[in-house]
Protein backbone atom coordinates (compact mmCIF):
# COMPACT_ATOMS: atom_id res chain seq x y z
CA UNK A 1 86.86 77.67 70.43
CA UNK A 2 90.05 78.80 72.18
CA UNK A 3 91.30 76.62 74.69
CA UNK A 4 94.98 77.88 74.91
CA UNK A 5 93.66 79.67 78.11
CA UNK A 6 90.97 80.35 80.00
CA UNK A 7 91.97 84.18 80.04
CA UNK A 8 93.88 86.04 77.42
CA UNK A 9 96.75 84.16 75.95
CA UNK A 10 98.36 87.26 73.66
CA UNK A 11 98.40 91.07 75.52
CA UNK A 12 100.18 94.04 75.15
CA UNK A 13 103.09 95.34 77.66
CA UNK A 14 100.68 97.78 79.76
CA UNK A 15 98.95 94.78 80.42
CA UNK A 16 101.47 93.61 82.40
CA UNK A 17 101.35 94.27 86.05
CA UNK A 18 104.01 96.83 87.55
CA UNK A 19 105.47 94.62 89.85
CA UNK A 20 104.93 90.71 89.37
CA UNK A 21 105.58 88.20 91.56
CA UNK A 22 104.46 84.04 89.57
CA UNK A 23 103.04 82.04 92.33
CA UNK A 24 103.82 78.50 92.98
CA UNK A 25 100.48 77.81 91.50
CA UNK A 26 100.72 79.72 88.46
CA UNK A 27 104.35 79.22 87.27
CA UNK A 28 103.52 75.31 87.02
CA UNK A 29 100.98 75.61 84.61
CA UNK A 30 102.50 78.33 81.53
CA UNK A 31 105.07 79.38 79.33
CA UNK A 32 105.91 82.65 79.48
CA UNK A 33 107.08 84.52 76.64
CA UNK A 34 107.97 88.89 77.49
CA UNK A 35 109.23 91.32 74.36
CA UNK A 36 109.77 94.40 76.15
CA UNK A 37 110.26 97.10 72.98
CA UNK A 38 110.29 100.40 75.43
CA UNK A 39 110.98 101.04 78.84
CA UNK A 40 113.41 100.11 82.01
CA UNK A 41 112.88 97.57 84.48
CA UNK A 42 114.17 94.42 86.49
CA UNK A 43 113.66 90.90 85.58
CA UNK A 44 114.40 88.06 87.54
CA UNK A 45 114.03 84.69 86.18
CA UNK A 46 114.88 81.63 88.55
CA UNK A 47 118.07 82.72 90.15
CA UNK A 48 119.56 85.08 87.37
CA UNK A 49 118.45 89.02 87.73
CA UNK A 50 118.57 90.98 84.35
CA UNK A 51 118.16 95.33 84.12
CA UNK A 52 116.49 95.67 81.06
CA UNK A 53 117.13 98.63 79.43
CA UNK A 54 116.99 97.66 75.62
CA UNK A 55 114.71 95.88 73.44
CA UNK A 56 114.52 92.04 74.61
CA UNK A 57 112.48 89.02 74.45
CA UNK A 58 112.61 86.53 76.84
CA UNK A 59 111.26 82.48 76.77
CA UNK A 60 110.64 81.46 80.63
CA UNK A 61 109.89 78.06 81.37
CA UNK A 62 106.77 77.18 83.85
CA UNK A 63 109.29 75.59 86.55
CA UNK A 64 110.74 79.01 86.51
CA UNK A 65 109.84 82.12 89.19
CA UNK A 66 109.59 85.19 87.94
CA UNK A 67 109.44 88.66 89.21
CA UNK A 68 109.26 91.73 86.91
CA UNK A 69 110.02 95.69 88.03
CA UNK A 70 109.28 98.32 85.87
CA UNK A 71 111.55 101.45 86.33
CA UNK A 72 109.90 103.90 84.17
CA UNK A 73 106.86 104.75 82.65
CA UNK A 74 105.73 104.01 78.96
CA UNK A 75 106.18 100.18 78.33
CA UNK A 76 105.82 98.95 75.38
CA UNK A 77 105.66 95.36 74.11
CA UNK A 78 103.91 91.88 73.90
CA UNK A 79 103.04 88.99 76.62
CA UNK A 80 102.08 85.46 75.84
CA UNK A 81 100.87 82.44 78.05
CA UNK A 82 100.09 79.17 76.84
CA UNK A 83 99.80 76.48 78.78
CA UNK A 84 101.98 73.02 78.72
CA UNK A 85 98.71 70.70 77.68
CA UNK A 86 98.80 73.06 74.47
CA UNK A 87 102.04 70.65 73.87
CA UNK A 88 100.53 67.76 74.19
CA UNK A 89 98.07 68.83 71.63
CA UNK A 90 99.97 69.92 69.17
CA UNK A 91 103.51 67.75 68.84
CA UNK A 92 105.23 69.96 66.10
CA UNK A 93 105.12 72.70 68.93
CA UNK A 94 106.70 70.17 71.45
CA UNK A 95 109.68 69.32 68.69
CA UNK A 96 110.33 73.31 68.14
CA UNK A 97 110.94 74.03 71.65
CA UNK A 98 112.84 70.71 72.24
CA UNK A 99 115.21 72.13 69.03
CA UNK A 100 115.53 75.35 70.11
CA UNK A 101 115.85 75.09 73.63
CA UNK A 102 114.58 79.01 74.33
CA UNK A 103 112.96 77.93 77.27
CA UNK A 104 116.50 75.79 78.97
CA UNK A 105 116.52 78.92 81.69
CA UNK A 106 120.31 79.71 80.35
CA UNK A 107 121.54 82.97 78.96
CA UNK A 108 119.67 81.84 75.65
CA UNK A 109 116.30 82.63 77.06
CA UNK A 110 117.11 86.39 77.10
CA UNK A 111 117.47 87.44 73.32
CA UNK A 112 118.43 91.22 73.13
CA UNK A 113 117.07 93.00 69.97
CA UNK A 114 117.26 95.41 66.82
CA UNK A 115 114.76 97.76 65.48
CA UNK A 116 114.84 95.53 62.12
CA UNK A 117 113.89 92.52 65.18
CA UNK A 118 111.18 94.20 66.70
CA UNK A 119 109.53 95.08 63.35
CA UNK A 120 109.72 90.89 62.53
CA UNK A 121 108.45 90.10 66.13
CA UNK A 122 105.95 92.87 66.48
CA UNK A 123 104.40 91.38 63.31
CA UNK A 124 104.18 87.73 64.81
CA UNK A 125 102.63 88.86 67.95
CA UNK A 126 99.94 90.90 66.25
CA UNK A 127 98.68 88.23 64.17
CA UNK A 128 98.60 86.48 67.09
CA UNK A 129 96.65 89.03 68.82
CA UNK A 130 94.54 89.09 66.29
CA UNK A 131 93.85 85.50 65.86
CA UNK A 132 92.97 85.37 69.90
CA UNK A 133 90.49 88.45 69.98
CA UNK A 134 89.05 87.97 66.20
CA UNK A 135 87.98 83.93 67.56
CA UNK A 136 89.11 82.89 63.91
CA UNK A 137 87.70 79.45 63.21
CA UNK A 138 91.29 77.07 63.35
CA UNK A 139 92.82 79.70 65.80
CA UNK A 140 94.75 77.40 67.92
CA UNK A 141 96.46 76.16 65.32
CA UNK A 142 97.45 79.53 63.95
CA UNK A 143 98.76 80.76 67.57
CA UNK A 144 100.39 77.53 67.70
CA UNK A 145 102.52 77.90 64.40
CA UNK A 146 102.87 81.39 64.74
CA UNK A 147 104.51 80.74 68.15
CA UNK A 148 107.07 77.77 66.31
CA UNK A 149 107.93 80.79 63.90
CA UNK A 150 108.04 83.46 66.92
CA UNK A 151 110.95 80.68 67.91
CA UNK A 152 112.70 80.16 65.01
CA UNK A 153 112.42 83.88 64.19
CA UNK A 154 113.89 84.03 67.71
CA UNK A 155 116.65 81.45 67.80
CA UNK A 156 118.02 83.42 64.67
CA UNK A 157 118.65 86.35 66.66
CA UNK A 158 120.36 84.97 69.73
CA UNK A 159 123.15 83.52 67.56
CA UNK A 160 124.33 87.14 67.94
CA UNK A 161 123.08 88.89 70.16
CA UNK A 162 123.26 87.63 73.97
CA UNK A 163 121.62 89.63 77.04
CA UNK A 164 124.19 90.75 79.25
CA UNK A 165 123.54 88.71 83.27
CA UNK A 166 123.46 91.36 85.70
CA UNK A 167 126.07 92.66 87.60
CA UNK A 168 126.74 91.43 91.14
CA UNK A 169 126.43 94.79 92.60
CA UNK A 170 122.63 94.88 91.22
CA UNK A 171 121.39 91.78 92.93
CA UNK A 172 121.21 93.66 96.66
CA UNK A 173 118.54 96.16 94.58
CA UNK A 174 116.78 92.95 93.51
CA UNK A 175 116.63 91.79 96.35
CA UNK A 176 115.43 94.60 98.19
CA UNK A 177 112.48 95.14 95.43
CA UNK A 178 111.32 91.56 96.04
CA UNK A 179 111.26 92.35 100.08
CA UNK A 180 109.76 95.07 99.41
CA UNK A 181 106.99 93.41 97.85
CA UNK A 182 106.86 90.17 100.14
CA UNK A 183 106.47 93.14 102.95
CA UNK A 184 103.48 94.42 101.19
CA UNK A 185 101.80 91.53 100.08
CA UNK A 186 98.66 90.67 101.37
CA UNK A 187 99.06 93.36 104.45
CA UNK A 188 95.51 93.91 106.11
CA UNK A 189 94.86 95.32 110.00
CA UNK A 190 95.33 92.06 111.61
CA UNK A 191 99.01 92.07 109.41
CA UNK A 192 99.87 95.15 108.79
CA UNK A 193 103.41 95.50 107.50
CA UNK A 194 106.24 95.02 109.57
CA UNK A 195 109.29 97.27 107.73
CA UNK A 196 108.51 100.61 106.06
CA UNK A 197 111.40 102.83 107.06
CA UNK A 198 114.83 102.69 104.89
CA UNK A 199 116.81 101.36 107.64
CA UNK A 200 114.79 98.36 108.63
CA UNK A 201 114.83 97.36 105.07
CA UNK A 202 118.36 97.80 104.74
CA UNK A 203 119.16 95.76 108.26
CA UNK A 204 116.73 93.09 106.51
CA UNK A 205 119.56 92.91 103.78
CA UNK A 206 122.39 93.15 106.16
CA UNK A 207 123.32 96.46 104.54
CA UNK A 208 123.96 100.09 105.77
CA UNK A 209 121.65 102.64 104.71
CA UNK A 210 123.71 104.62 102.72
CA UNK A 211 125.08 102.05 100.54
CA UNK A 212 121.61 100.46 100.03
CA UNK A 213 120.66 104.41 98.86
CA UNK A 214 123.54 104.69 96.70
CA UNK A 215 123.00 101.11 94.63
CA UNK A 216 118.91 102.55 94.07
CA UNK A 217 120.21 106.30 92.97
CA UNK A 218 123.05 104.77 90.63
CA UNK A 219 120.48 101.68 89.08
CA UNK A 220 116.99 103.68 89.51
CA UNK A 221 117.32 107.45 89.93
CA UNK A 222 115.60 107.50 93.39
CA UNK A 223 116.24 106.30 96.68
CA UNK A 224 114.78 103.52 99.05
CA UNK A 225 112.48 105.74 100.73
CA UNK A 226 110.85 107.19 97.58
CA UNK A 227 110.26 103.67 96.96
CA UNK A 228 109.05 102.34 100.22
CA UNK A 229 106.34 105.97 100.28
CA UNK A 230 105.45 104.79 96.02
CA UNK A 231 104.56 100.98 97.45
CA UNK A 232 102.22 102.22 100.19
CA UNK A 233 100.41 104.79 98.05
CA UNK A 234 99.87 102.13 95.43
CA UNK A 235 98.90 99.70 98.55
CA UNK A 236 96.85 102.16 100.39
CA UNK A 237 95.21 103.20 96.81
CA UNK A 238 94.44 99.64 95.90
CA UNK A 239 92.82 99.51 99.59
CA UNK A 240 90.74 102.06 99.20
CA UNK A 241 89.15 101.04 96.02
CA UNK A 242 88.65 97.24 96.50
CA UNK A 243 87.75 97.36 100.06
CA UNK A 244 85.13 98.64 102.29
CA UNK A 245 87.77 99.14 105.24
CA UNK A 246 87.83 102.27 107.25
CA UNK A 247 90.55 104.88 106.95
CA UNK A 248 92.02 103.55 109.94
CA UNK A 249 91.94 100.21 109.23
CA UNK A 250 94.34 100.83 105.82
CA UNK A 251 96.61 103.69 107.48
CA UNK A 252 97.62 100.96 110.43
CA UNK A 253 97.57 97.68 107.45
CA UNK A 254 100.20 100.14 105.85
CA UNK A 255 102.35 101.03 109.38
CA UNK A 256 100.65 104.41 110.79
CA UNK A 257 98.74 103.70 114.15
CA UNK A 258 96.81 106.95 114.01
CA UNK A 259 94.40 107.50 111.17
CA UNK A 260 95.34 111.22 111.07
CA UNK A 261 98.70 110.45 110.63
CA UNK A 262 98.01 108.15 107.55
CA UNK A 263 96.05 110.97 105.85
CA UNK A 264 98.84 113.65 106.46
CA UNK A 265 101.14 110.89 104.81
CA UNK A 266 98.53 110.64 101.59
CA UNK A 267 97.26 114.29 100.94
CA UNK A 268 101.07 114.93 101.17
CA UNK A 269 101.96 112.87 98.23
CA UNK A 270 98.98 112.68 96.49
CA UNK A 271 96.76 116.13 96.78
CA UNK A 272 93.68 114.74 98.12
CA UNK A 273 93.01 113.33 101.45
CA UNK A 274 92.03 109.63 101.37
CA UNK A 275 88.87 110.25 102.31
CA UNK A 276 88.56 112.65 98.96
CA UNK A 277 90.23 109.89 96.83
CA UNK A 278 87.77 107.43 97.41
CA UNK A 279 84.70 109.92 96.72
CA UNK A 280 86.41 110.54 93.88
CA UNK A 281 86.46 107.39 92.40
CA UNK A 282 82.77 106.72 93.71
CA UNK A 283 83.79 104.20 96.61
CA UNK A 284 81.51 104.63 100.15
CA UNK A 285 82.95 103.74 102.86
């Protein structure tokens, strides 16, 4: 039986939630390994902020936070979770990542790669995948060694080929995604959010406006208020489908205090009123 997790241990890229935010809870508990093969995006591991935009794997520790941004559409890769007690059942795997030391939080734990890389690596985390969803009888200790020789494959690489730390001029756009997302978080009628315009968010930073805009146009192709209207459309979407709240109650969790106002804002950048959105998808309200 698998015991690496209680979920799914080995999943593919899409999997992989658009914007991620490891809770205290969480982080303690797994190892983390990310091979992103396709795609742009932010990663922030414990205090360092990365813009991905080639191939890379990366080993992140449980003590470490992590937040992940995707910038474009069409991801493609592999995540993996194990948890630490996997360690304590199976030493070998202790001694590899003792030796290697992928998962030290230092500029080894981002591994940029090749096509002739991803080919290897790809290869490793199918059979992995395949161990996991096939239920193969001895499947921990397949994952287990195929994870020592996802390290070793991985250790070869990064004695050439370092990620590149992020440039101090990108850290004010990491640090406005990751308000954007604390501001969104958990935002329901009796907390509705508290920023959604361009200059509070930028006065939150202790920025102007304009140069906030110009970091997001130069890093992501769009500015802070296309951003701010994509994270209450995904909010107010995600609202309307898990919830039995009225339209009113999500337009004023989301920052408009008239219900009209907050259906304007959707049919606007979506098509359909929200009303129409939710019949759609076979929600009553």
């Amino acid at each position: 039986m698998m015991t690496i997790l209680e979920s799914k241990t080995i999943g593919l890229l899409r999997d992989f939630p658009e914007l991620i935010t490891v809770t205290e809870e969480c982080r303690e508990d797994f190892y983390k390994i990310v091979m992103i093969t396709r795609g742009l995006g932010i990663l922030a591991v414990g205090t360092n902020t990365y813009y991905i935009d080639t191939p890379m794997i990366v080993f992140i520790h449980p003590s470490d936070i992590i937040a992940w941004k995707q910038l474009s559409d069409g991801h493609e890769g592999y995540t993996c979770l194990f948890r630490k007690d996997l360690l304590d059942r199976h030493t070998v795997l202790k001694t590899t990542i003792e030796k290697y030391l992928l998962f030290k939080g230092d500029a080894n734990n981002i591994i940029r790669l090749s096509p002739a890389d991803i080919r290897v690596l790809n290869g490793i985390f199918f059979n992995m995948e395949q161990e996991e969803r096939l239920g193969y009888r001895l499947n921990e200790d397949a994952i287990q060694t195929y994870l020592q020789l996802l390290m070793i494959q991985s250790a070869r690489i990064s004695d050439c080929k370092a990620a590149d730390h992020v440039a101090d001029e990108y850290k004010p756009v990491h640090e406005f995604f990751h308000l954007l997302e604390k501001e969104t978080a958990n935002v329901n009628y009796t907390n509705p959010i508290a920023r959604k315009t361009a200059k509070e968010f930028a006065a939150s930073l202790h920025m102007h406006p304009n140069y906030l805009n110009t970091l997001l146009k130069k890093h992501t192709g769009q500015n802070v208020s296309t951003h701010i209207r994509n994270r209450l459309l995904e909010e107010a979407k995600v609202l309307l489908l898990q919830t039995d709240w009225t339209l009113q109650e999500i337009g004023y969790s989301i920052g408009f205090a008239e219900q009209p106002n907050f259906s304007l804002f959707f049919k606007k950048n979506t098509g359909i009123t929200p009303a129409e959105f939710r019949r759609r998808a076979g929600v009553s309200n």
